[in-house]
C-alpha atoms as a PDB file:
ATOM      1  CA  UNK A   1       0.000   0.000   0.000  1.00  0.00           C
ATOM      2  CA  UNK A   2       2.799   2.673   0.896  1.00  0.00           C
ATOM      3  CA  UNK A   3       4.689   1.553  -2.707  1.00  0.00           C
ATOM      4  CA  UNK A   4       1.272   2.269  -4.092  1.00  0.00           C
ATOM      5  CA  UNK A   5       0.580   5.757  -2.107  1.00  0.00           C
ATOM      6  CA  UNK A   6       4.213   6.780  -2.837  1.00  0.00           C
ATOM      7  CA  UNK A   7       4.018   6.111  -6.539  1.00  0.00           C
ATOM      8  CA  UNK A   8       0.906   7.814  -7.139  1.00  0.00           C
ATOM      9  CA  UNK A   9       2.085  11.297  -5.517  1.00  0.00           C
ATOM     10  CA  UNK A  10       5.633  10.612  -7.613  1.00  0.00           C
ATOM     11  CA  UNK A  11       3.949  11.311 -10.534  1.00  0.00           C
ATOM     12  CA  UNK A  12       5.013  14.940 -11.797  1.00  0.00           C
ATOM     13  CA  UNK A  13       1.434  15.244 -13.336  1.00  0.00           C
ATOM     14  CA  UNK A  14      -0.448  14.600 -10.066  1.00  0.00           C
ATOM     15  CA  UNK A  15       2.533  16.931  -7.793  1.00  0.00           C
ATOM     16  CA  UNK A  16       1.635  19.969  -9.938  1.00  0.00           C
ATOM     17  CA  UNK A  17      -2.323  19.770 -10.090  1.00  0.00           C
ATOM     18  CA  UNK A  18      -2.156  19.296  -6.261  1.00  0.00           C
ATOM     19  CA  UNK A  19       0.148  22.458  -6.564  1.00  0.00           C
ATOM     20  CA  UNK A  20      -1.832  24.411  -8.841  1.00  0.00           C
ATOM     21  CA  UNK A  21      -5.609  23.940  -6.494  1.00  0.00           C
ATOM     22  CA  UNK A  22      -3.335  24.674  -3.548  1.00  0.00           C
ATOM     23  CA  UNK A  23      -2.881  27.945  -4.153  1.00  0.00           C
ATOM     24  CA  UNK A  24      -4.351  30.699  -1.315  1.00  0.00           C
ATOM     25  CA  UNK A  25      -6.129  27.321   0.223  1.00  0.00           C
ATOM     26  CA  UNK A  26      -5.020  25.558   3.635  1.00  0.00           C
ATOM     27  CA  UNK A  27      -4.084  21.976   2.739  1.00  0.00           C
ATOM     28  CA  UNK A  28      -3.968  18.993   5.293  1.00  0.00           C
ATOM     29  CA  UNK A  29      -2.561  15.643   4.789  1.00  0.00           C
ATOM     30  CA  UNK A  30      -4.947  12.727   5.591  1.00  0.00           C
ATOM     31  CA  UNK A  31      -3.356   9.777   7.187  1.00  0.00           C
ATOM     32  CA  UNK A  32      -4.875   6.271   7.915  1.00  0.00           C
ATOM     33  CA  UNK A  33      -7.306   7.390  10.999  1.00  0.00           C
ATOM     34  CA  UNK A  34      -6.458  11.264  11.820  1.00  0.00           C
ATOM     35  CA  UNK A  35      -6.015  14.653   9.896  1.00  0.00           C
ATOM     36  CA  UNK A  36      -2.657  16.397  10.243  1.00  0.00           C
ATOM     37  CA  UNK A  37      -2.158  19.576  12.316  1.00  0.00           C
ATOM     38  CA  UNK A  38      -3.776  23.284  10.840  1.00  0.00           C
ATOM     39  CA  UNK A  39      -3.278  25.269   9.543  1.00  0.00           C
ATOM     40  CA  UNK A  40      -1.036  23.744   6.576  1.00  0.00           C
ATOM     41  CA  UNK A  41       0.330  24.587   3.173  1.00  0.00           C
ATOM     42  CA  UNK A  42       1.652  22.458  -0.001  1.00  0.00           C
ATOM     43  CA  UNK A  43       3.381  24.770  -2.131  1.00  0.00           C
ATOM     44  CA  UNK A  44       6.207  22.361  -4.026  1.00  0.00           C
ATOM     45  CA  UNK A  45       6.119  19.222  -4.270  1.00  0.00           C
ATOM     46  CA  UNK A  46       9.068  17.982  -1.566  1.00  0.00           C
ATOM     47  CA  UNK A  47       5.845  19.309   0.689  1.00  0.00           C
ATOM     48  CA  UNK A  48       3.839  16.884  -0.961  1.00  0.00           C
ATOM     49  CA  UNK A  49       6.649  13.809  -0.281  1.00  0.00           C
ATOM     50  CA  UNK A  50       7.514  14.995   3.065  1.00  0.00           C
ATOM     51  CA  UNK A  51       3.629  14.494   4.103  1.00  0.00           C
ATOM     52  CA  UNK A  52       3.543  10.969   2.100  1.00  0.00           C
ATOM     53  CA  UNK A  53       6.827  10.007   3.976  1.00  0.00           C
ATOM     54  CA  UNK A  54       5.041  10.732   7.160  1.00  0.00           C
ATOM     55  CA  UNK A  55       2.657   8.261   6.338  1.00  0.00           C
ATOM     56  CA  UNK A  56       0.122  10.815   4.440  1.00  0.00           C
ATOM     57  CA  UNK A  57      -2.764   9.010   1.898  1.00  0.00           C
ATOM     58  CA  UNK A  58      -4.832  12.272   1.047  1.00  0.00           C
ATOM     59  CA  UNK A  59      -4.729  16.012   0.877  1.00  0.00           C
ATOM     60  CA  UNK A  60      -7.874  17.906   1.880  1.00  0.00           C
ATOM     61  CA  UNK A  61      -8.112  21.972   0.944  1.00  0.00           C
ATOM     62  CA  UNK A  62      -9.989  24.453   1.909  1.00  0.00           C
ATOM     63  CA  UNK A  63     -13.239  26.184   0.050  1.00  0.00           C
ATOM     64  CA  UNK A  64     -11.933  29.015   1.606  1.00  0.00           C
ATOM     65  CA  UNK A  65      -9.175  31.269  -0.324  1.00  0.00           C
ATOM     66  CA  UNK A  66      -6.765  32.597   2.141  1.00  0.00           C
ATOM     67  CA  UNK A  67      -4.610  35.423   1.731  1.00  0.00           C
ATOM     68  CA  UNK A  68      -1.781  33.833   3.928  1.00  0.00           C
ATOM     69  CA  UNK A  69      -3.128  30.570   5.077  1.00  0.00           C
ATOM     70  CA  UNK A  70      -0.783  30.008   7.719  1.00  0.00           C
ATOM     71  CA  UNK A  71      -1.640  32.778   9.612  1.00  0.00           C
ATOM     72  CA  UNK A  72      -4.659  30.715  10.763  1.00  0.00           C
ATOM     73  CA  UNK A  73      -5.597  30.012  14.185  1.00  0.00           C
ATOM     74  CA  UNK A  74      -8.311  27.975  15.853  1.00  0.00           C
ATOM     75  CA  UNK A  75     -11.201  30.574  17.730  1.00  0.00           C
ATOM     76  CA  UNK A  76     -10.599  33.041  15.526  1.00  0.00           C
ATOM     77  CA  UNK A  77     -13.792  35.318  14.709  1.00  0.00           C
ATOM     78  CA  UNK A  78     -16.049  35.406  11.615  1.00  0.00           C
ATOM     79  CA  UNK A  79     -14.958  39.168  11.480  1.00  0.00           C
ATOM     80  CA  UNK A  80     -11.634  37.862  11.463  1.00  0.00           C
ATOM     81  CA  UNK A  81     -11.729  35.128   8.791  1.00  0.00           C
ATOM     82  CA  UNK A  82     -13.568  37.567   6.734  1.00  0.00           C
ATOM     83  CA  UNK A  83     -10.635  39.613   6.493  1.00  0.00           C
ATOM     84  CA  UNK A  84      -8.636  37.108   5.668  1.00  0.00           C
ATOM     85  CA  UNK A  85     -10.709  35.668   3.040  1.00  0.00           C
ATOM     86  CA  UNK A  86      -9.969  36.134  -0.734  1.00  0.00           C
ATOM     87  CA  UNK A  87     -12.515  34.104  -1.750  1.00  0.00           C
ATOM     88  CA  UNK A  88     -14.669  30.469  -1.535  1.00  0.00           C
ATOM     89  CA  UNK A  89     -15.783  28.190  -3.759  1.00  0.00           C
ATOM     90  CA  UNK A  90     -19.185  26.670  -4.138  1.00  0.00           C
ATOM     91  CA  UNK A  91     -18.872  22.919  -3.323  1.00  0.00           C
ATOM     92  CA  UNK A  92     -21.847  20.594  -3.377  1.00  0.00           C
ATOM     93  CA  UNK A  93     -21.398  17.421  -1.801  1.00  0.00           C
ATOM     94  CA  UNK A  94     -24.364  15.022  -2.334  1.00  0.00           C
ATOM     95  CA  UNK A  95     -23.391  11.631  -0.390  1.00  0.00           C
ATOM     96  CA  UNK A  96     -25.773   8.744  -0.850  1.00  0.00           C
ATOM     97  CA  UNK A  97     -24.482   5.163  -0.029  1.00  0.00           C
ATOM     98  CA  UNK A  98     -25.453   3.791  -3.866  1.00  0.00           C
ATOM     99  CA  UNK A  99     -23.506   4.952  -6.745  1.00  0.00           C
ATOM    100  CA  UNK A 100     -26.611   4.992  -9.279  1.00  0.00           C
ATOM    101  CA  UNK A 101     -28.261   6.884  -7.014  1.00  0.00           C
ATOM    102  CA  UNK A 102     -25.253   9.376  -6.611  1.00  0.00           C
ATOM    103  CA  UNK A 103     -25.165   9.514 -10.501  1.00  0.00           C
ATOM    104  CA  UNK A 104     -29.145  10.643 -10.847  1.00  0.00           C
ATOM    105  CA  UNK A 105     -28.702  13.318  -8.206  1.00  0.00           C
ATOM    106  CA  UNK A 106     -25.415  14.625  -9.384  1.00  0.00           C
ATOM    107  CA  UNK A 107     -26.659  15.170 -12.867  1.00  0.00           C
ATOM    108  CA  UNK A 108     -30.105  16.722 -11.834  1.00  0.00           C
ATOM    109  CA  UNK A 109     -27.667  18.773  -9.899  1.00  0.00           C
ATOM    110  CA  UNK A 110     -25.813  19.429 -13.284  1.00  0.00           C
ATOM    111  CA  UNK A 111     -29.188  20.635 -15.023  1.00  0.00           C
ATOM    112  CA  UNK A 112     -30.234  23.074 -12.265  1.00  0.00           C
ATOM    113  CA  UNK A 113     -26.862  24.711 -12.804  1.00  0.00           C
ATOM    114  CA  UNK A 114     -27.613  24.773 -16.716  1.00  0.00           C
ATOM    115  CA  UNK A 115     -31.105  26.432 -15.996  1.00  0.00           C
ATOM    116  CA  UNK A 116     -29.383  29.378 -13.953  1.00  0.00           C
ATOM    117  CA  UNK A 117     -27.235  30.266 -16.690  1.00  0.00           C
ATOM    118  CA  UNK A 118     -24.224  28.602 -14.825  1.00  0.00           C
ATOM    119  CA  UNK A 119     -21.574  27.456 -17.451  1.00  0.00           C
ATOM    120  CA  UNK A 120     -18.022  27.227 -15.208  1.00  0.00           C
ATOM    121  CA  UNK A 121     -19.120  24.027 -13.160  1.00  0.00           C
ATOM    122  CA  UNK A 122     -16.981  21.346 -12.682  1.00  0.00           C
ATOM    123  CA  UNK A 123     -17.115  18.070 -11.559  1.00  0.00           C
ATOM    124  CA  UNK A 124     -15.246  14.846  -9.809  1.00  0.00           C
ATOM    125  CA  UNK A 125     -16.020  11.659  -8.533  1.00  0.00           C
ATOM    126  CA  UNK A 126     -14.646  12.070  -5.167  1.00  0.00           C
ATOM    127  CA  UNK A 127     -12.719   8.638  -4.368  1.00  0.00           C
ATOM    128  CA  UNK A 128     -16.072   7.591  -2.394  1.00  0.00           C
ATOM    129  CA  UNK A 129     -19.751   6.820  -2.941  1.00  0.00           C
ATOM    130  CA  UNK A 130     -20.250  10.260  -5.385  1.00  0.00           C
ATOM    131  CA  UNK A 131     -19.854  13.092  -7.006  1.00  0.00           C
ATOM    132  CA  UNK A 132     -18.599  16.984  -6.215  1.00  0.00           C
ATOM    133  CA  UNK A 133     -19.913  19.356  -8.048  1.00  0.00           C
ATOM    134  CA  UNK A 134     -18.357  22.503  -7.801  1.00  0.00           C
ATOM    135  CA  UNK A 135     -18.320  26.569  -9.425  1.00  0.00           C
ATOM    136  CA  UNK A 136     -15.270  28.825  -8.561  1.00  0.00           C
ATOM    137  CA  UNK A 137     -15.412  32.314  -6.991  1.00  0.00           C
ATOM    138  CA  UNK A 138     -14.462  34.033 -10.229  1.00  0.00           C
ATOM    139  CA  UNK A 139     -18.058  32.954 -11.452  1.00  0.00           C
ATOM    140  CA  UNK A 140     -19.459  34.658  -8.729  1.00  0.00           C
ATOM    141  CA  UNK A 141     -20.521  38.485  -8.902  1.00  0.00           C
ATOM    142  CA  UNK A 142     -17.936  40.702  -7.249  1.00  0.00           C
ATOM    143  CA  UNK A 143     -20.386  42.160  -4.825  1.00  0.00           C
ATOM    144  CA  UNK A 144     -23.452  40.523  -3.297  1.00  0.00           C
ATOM    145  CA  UNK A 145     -26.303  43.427  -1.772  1.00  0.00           C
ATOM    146  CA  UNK A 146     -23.015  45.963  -2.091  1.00  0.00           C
ATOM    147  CA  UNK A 147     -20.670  43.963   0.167  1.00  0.00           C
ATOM    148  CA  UNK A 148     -17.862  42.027  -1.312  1.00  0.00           C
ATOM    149  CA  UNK A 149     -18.478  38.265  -1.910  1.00  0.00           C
ATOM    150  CA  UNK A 150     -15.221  37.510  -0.100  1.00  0.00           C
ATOM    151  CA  UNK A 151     -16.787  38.477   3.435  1.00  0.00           C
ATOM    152  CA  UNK A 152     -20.532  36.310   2.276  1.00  0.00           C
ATOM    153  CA  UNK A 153     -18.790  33.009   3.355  1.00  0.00           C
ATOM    154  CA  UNK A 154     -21.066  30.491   4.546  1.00  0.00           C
ATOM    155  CA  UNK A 155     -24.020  32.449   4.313  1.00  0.00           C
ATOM    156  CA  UNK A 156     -24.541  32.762   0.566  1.00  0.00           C
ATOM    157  CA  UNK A 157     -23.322  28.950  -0.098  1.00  0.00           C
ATOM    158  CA  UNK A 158     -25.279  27.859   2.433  1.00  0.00           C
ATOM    159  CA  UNK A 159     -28.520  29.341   0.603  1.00  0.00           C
ATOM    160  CA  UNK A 160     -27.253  28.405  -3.050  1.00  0.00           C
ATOM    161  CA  UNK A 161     -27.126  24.591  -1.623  1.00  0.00           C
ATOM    162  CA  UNK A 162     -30.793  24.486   0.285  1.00  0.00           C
ATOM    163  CA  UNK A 163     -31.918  26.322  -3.034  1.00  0.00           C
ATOM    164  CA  UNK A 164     -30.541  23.692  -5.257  1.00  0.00           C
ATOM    165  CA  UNK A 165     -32.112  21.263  -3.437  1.00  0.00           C
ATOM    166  CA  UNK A 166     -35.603  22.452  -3.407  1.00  0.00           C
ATOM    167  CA  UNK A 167     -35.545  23.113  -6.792  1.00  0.00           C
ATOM    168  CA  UNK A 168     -34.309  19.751  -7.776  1.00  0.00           C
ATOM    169  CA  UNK A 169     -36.139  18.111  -5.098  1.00  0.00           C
ATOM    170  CA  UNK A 170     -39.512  16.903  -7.311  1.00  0.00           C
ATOM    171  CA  UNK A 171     -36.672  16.068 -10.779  1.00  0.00           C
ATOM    172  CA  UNK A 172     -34.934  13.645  -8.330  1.00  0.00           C
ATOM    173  CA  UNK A 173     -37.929  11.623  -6.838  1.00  0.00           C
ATOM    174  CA  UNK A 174     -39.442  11.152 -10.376  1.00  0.00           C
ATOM    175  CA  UNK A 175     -35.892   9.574 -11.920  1.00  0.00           C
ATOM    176  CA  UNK A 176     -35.687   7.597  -8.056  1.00  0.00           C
ATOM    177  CA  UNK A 177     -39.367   6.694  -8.419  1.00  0.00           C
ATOM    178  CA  UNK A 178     -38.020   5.178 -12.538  1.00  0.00           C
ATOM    179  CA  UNK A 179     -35.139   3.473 -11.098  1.00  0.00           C
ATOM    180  CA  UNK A 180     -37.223   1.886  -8.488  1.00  0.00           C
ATOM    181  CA  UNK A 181     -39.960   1.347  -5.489  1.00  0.00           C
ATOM    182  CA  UNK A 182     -40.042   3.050  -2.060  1.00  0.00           C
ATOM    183  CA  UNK A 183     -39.248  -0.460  -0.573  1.00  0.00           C
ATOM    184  CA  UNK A 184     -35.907  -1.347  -2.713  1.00  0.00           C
ATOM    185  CA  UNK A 185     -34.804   2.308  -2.690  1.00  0.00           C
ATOM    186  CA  UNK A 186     -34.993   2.032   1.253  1.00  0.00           C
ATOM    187  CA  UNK A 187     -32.996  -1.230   0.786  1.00  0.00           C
ATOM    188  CA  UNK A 188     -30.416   0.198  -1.282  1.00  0.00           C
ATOM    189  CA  UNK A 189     -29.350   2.975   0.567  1.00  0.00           C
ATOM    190  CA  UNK A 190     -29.786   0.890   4.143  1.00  0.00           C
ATOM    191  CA  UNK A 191     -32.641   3.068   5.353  1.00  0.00           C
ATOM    192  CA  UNK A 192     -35.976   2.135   7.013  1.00  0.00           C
ATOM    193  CA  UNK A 193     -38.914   3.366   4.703  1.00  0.00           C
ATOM    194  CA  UNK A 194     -40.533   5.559   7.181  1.00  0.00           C
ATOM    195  CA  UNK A 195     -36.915   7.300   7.393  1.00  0.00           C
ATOM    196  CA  UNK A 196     -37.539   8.561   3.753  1.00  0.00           C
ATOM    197  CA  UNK A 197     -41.203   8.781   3.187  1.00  0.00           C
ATOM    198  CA  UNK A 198     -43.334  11.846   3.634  1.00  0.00           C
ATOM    199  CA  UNK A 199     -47.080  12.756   2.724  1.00  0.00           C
ATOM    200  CA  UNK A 200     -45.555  13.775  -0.689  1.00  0.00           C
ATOM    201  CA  UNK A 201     -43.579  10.189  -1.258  1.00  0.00           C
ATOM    202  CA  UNK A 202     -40.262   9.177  -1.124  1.00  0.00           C
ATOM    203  CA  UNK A 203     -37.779  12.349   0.139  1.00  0.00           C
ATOM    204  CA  UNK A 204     -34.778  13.045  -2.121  1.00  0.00           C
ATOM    205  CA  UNK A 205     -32.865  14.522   1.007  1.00  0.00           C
ATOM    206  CA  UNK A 206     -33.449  12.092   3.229  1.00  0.00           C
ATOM    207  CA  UNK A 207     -32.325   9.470   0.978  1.00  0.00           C
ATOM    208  CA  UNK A 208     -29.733  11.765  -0.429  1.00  0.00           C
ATOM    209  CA  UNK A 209     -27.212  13.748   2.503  1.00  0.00           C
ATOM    210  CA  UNK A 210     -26.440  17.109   1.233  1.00  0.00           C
ATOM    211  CA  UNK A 211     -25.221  19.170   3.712  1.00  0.00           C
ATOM    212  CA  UNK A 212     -24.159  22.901   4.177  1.00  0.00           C
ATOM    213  CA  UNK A 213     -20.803  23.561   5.333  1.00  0.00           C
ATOM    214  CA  UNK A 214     -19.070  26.100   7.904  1.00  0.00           C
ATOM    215  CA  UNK A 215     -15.887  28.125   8.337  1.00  0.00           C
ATOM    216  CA  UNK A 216     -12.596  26.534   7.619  1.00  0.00           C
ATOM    217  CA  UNK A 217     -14.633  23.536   5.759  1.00  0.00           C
ATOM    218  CA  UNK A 218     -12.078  21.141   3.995  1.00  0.00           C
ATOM    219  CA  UNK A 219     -12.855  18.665   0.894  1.00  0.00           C
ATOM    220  CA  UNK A 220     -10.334  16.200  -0.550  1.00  0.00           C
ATOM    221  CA  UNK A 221      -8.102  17.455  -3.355  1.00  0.00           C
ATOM    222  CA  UNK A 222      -8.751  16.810  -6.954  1.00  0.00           C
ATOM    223  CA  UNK A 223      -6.387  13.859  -7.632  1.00  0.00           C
ATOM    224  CA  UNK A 224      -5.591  13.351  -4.455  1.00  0.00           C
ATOM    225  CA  UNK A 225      -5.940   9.801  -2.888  1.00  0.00           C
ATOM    226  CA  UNK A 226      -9.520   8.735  -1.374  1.00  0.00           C
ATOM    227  CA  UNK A 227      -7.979   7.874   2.538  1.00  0.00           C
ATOM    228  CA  UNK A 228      -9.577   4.707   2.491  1.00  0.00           C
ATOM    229  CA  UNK A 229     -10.447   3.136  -0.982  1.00  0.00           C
ATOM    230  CA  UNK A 230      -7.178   4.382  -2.211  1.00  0.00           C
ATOM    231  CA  UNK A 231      -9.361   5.316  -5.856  1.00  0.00           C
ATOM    232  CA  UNK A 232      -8.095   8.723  -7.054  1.00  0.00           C
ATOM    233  CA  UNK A 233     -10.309  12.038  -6.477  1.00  0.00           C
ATOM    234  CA  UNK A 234     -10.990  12.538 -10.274  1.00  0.00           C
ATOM    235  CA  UNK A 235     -12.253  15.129 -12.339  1.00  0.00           C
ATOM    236  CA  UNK A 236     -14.552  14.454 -15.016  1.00  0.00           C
ATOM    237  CA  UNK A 237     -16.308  15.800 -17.796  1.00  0.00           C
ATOM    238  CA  UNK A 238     -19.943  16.188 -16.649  1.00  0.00           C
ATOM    239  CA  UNK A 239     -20.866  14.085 -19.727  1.00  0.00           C
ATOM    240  CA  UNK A 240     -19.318  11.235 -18.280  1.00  0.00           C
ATOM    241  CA  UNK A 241     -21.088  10.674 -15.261  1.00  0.00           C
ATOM    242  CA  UNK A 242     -23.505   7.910 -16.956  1.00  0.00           C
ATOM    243  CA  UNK A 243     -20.845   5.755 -17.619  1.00  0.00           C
ATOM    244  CA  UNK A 244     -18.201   6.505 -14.783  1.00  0.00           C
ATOM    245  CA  UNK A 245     -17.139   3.333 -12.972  1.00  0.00           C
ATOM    246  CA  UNK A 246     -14.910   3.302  -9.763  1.00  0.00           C
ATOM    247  CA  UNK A 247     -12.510   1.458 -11.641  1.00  0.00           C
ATOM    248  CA  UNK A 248     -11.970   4.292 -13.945  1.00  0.00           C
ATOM    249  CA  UNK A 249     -10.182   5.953 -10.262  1.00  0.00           C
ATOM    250  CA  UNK A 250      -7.824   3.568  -9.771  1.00  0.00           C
ATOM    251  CA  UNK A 251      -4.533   5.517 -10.079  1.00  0.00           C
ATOM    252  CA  UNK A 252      -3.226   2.548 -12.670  1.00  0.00           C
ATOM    253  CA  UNK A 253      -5.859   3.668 -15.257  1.00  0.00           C
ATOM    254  CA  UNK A 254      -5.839   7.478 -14.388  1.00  0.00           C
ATOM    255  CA  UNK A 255      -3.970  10.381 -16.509  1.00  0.00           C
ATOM    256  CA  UNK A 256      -4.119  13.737 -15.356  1.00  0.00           C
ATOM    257  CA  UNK A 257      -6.038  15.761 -17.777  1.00  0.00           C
ATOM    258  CA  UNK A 258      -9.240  17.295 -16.680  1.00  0.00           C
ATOM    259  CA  UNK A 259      -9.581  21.029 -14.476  1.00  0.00           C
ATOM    260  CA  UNK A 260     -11.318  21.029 -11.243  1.00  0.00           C
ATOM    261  CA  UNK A 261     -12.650  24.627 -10.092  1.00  0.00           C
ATOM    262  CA  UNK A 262     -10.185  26.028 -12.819  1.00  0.00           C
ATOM    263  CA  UNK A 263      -9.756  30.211 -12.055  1.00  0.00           C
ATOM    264  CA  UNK A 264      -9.900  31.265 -15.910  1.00  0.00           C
ATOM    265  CA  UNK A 265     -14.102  30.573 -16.297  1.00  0.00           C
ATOM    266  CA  UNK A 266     -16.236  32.676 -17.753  1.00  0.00           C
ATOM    267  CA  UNK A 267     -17.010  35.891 -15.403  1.00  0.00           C
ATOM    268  CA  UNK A 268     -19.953  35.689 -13.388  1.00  0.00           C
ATOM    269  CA  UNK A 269     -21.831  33.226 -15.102  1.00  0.00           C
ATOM    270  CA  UNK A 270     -22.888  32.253 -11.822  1.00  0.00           C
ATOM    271  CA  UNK A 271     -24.880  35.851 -11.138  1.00  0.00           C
ATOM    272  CA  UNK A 272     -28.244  34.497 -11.608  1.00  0.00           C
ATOM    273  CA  UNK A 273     -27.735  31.511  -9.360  1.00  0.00           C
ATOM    274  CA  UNK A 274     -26.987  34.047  -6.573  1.00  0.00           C
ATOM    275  CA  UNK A 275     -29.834  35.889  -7.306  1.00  0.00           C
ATOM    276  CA  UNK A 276     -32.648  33.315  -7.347  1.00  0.00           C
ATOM    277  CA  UNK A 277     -30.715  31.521  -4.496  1.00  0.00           C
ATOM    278  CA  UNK A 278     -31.348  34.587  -2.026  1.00  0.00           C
ATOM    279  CA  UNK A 279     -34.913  35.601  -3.335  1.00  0.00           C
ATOM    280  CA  UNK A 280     -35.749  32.200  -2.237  1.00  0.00           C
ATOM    281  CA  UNK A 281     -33.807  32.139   0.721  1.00  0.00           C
ATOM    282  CA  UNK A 282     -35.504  35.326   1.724  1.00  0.00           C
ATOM    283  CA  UNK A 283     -38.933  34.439   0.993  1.00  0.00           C
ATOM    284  CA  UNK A 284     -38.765  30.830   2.918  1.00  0.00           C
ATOM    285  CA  UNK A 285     -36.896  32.585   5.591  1.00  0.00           C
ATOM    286  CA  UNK A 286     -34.116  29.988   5.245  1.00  0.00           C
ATOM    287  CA  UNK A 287     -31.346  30.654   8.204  1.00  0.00           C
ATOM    288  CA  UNK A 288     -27.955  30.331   7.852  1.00  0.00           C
ATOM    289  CA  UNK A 289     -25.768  28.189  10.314  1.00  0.00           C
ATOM    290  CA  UNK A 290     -22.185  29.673  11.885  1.00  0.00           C
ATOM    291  CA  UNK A 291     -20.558  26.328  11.959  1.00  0.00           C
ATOM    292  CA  UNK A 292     -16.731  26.019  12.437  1.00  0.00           C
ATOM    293  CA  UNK A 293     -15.021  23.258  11.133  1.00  0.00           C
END
């Protein structure tokens, strides 16, 4: 396993995408059963080695963009962070224990992005049970109600993710409801059918965990390592999905080639997103949650 781990991260290919995301985020090597100390940088890649020599299997970043990430420190204030904060990415994270399942709600995911406008979305099977689906900061407007987007961090990703999944929410229980009954959805996904029926029917998001992240929130690198199935974090073309197999992430059949939340997008593209996203939010009187990760 080590030969394997220690191979993979050789690879010039995979040392400078790791590099390249890296870049204003805080980056933590992953071992076996524990996280490594934070804050923490990769910047070349002996950083990379040194980690995997310490017995490191994945690298986790942050959504946050830092201005100097090591500067860091645990109880520091929202008004705090906010200064510090270049940026954040959108990240949606919806974790389902059936891959099928993760495929449908991934790609509904896809086509509510499509019908906001959104063009600069990217996408990778994480290493896991799913998919991320993600949209850089560059596609977002500059300035949200007049203050800078930087300082909107978790609020405003909070809403776009309980936005996206009302608005998906009826798509993804007609294309569960073709792939198959209440009963054998509950038995694929190792729930009790009470635990995702409602009035309404089966519950996409109670089947489906898709959940709103904090301060400080880390996800695991795009071609990094998945901790425990060893299968490569891997971006694909959205097209793909359909036919993805795990097998495609193992790092013998893997070439670096696809972008994950690339910086040079298309400006903004994500404006309308934003917009519908807080209308709603504001209307349903959706709260935001302070959570610090």
């Amino acid at each position: 396993m080590k030969e394997k781990i220690w191979n993979w991260y050789s690879r010039e290919s995979v040392q400078k995408a790791l590099i390249e995301i890296a870049k204003n985020r805080e980056v933590v090597p992953v071992f076996q059963n524990s996280f490594g100390k934070r804050p923490n940088i990769i910047q070349f890649p002996a950083d990379i080695m040194q980690h995997v020599a310490e017995g490191a299997i994945s690298f986790h970043g942050s959504l946050e963009r830092w201005k100097n990430p090591m500067e860091l420190k645990a109880g520091m204030t929202k008004e705090q962070l906010d200064e510090m904060r270049i940026g954040w990415d959108i990240l949606i994270d919806p974790d389902v224990n059936d891959f099928e399942i993760a495929k449908i709600v991934s790609k509904e995911i896809i086509e509510a992005l499509k019908d906001h406008g959104v063009k600069s979305y990217f996408v990778k099977y994480t290493g896991g049970k799913g998919f991320h689906i993600a949209i850089p900061f560059e596609a977002l407007p500059e300035k949200i109600n007049f203050q800078d987007s930087s300082k909107l961090y978790p609020e405003i990703l909070q809403k776009v993710i309980e936005y996206i999944k009302w608005y998906c929410k009826d798509k993804i229980r007609e294309e569960l409801l073709a792939l198959e009954n209440p009963i054998n959805i509950s038995k694929r996904v190792g729930k009790n059918l009470d635990e995702i029926v409602s009035e309404e029917g089966i519950e996409p998001f109670k089947i489906v965990n898709m959940d709103v992240f904090g301060l400080r929130h880390l996800f695991r690198l795009p071609y990094s390592l998945h901790e425990k199935t060893l299968l490569v974090s891997l971006p694909i073309k959205p097209e793909k999905i359909e036919k993805f197999e795990r097998e495609d992430a193992l790092p013998e059949n893997v070439k670096v080639s696809e972008s994950f939340l690339e910086r040079k997008v298309k400006m903004h593209d994500a404006e309308a997103l934003i917009i519908e996203a807080l209308d709603w939010a504001a209307k349903y009187k959706i709260e935001t949650k302070l959570i610090v990760e």
